[in-house]
N, C-alpha and C. Protein backbone atom coordinates (compact mmCIF):
# COMPACT_ATOMS: atom_id res chain seq x y z
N UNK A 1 0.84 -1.18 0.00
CA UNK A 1 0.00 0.00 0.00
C UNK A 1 0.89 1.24 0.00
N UNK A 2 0.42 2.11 -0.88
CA UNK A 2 1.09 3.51 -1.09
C UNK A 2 1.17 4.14 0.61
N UNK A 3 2.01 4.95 1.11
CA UNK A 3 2.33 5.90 2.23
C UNK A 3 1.78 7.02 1.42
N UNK A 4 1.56 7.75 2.45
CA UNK A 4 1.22 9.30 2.19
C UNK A 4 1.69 10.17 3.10
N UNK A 5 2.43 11.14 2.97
CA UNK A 5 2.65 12.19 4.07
C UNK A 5 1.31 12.64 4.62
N UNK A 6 1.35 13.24 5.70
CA UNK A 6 0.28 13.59 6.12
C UNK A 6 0.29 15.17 6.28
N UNK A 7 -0.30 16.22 5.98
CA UNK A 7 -0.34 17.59 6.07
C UNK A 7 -1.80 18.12 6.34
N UNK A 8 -1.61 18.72 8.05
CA UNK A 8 -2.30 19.20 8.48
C UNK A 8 -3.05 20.43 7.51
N UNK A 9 -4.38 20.47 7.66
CA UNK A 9 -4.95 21.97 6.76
C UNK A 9 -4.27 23.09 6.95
N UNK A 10 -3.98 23.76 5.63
CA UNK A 10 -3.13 24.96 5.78
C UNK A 10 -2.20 25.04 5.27
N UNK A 11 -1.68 23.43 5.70
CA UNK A 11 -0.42 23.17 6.08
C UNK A 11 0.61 23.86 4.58
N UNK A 12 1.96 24.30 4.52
CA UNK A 12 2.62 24.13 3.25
C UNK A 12 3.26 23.00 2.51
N UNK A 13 3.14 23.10 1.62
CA UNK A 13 3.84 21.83 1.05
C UNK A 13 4.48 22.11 -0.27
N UNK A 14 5.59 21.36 -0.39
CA UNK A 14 6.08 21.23 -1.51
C UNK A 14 6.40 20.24 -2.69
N UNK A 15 5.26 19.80 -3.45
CA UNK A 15 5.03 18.53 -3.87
C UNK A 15 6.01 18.25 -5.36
N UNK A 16 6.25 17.04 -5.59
CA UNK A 16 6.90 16.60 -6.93
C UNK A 16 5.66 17.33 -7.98
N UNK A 17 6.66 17.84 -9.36
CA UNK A 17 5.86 18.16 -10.31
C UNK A 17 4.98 17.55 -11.08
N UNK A 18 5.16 16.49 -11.02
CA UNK A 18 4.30 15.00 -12.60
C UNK A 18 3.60 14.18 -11.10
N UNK A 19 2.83 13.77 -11.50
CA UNK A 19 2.26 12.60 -10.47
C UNK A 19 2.58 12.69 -9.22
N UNK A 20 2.25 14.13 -8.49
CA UNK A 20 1.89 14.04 -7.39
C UNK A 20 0.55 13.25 -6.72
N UNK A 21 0.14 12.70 -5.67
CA UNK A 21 -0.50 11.90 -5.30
C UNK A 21 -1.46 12.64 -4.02
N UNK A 22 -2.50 13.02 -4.22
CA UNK A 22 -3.34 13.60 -3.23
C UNK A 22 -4.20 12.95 -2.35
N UNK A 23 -5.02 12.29 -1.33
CA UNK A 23 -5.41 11.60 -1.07
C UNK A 23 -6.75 12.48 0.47
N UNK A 24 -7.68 12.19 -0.50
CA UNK A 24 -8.64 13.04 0.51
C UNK A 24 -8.85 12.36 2.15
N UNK A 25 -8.91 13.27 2.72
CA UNK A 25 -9.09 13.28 4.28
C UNK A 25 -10.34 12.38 4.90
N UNK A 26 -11.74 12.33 3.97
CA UNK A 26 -12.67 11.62 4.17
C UNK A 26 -13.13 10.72 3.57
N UNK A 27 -12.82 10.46 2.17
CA UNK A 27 -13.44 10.00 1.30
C UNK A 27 -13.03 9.01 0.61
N UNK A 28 -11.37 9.02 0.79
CA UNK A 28 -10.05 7.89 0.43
C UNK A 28 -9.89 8.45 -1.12
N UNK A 29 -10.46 9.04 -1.73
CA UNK A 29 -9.84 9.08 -3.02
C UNK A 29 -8.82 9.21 -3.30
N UNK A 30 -8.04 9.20 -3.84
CA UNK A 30 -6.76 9.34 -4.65
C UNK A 30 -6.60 10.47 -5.76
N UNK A 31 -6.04 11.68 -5.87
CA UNK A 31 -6.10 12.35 -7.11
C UNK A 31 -4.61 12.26 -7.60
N UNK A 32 -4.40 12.15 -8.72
CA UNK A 32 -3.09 12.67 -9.35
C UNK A 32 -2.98 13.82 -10.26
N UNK A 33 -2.09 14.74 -9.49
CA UNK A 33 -1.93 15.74 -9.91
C UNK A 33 -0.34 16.55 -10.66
N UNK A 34 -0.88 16.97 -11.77
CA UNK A 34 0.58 17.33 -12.12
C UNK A 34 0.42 19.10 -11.92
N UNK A 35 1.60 19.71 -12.03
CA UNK A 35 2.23 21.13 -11.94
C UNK A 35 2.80 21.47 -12.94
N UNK A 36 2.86 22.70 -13.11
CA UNK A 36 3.68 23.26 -14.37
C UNK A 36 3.48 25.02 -13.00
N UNK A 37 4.80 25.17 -13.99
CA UNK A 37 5.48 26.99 -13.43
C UNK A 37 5.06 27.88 -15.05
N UNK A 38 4.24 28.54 -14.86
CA UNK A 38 4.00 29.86 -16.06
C UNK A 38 4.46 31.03 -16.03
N UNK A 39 5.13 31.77 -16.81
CA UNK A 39 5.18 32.81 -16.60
C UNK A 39 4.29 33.98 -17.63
N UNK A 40 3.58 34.64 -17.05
CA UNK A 40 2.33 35.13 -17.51
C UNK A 40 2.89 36.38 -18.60
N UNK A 41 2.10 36.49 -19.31
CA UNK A 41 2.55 37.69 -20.13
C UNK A 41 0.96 38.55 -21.57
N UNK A 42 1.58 39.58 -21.90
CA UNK A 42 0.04 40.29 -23.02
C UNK A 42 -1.21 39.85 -21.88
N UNK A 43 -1.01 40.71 -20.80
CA UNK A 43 -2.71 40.75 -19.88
C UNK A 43 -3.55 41.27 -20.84
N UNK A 44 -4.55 41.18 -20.66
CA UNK A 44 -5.98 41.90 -21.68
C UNK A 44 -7.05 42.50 -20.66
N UNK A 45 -7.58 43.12 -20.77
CA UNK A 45 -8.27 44.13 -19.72
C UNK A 45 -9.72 43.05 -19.47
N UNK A 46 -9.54 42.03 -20.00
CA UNK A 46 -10.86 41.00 -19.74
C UNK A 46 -10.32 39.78 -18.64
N UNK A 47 -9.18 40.68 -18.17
CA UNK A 47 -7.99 38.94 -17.13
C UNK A 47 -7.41 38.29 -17.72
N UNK A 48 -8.18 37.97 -19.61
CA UNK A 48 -7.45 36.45 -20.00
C UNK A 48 -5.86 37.13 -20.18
N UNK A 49 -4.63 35.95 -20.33
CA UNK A 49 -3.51 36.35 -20.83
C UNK A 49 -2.63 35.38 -21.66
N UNK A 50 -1.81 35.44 -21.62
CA UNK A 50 -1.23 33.83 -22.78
C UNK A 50 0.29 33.92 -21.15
N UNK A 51 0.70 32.75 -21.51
CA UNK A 51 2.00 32.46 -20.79
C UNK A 51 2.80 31.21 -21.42
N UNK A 52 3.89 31.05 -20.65
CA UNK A 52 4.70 30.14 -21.44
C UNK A 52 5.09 29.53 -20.07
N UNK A 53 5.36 27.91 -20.42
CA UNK A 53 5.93 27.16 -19.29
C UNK A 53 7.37 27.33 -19.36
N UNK A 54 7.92 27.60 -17.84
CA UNK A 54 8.54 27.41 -17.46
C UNK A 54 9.33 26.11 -17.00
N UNK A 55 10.79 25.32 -17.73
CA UNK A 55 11.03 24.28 -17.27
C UNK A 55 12.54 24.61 -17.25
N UNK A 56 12.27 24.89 -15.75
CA UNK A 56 13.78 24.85 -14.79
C UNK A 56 13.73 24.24 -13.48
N UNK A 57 14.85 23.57 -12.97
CA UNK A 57 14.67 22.70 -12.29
C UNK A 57 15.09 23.72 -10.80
N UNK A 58 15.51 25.01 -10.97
CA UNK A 58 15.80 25.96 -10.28
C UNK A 58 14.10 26.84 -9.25
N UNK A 59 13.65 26.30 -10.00
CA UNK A 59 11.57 26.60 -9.34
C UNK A 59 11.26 25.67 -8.74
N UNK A 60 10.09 25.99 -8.21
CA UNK A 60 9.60 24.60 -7.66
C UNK A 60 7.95 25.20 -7.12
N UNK A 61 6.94 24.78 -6.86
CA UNK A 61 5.33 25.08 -6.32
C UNK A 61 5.47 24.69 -4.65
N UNK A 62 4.64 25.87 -4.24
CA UNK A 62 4.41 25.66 -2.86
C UNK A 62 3.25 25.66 -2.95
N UNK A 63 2.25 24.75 -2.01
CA UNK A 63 1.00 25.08 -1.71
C UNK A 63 0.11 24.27 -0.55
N UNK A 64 -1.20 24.70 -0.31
CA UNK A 64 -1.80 24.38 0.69
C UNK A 64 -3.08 24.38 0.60
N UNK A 65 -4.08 23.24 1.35
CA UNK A 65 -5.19 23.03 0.97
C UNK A 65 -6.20 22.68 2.14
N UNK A 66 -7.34 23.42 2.19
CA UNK A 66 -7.94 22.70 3.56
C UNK A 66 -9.53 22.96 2.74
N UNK A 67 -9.94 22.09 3.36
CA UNK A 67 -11.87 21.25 3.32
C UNK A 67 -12.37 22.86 3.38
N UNK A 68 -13.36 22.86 2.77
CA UNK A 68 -14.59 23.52 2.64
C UNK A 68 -15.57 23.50 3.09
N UNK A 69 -15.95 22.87 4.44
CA UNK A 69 -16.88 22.46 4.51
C UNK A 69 -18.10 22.90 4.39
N UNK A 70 -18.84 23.89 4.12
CA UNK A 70 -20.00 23.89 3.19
C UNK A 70 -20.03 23.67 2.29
N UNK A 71 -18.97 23.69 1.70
CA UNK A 71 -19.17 23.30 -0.21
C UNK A 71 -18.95 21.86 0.14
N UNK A 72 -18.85 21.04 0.92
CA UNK A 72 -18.27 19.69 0.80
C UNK A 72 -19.55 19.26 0.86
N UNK A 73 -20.40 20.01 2.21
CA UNK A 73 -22.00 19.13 2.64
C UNK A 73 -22.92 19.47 1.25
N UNK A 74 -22.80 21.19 1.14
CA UNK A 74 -23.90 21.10 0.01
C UNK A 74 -23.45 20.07 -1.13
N UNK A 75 -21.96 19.57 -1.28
CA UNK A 75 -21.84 19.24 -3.07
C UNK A 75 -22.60 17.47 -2.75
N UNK A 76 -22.37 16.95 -0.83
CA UNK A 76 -22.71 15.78 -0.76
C UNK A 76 -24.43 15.56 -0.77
N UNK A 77 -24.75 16.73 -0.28
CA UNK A 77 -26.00 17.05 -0.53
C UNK A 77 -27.02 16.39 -1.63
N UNK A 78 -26.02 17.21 -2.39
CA UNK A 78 -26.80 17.35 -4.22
C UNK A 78 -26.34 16.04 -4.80
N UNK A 79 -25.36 15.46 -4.15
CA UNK A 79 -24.97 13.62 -4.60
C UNK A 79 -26.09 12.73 -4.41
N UNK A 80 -26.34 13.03 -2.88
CA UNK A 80 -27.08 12.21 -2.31
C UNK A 80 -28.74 12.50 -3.08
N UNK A 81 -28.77 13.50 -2.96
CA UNK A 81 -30.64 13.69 -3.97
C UNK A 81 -30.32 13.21 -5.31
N UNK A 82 -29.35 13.65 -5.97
CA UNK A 82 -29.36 12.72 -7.14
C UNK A 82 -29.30 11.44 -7.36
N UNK A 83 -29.08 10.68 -6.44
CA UNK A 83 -29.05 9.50 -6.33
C UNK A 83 -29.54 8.50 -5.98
N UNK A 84 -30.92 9.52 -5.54
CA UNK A 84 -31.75 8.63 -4.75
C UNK A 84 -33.39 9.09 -5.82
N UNK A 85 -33.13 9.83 -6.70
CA UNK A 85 -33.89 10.27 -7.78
C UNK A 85 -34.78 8.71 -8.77
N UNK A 86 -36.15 8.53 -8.50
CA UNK A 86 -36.04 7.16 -8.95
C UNK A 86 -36.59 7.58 -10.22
């Protein structure tokens, strides 16, 4: 069986770029997630912009993630009525 670090909500982290391995707190899922570094460029007054990946091994992503919990009950919510829809 796969290990998983464990990181408290909030917490920081600094994960591998290709097939990082996420693993929810309640639910057991498994996500795999990859990263890429952009560097943004031509903003447009509508937000969109174009960018180009960055691949240097000199970068790296920090980040952090914690539950929602209203969006978690309402999204289980709307699972559960759909599912019980005969």
């Amino acid at each position: 069986m796969a290990k998983f670090k464990i990181i408290s909500s909030n917490e920081l982290t600094i994960p591998v770029m290709k097939g990082y391995k996420m693993a929810c707190c309640d639910c057991s899922l498994v996500h795999n997630i990859n990263f890429s570094i952009i560097e943004k460029f031509d903003h447009k007054p509508n937000g969109t912009f174009k960018y180009r990946i960055i691949d240097n091994k000199d970068y790296a992503i920090e980040f952090s993630a914690t539950r929602n919990n209203r969006s978690t009950a309402q999204l289980r919510k709307r699972k559960k009525n759909e599912n019980n829809i005969d």
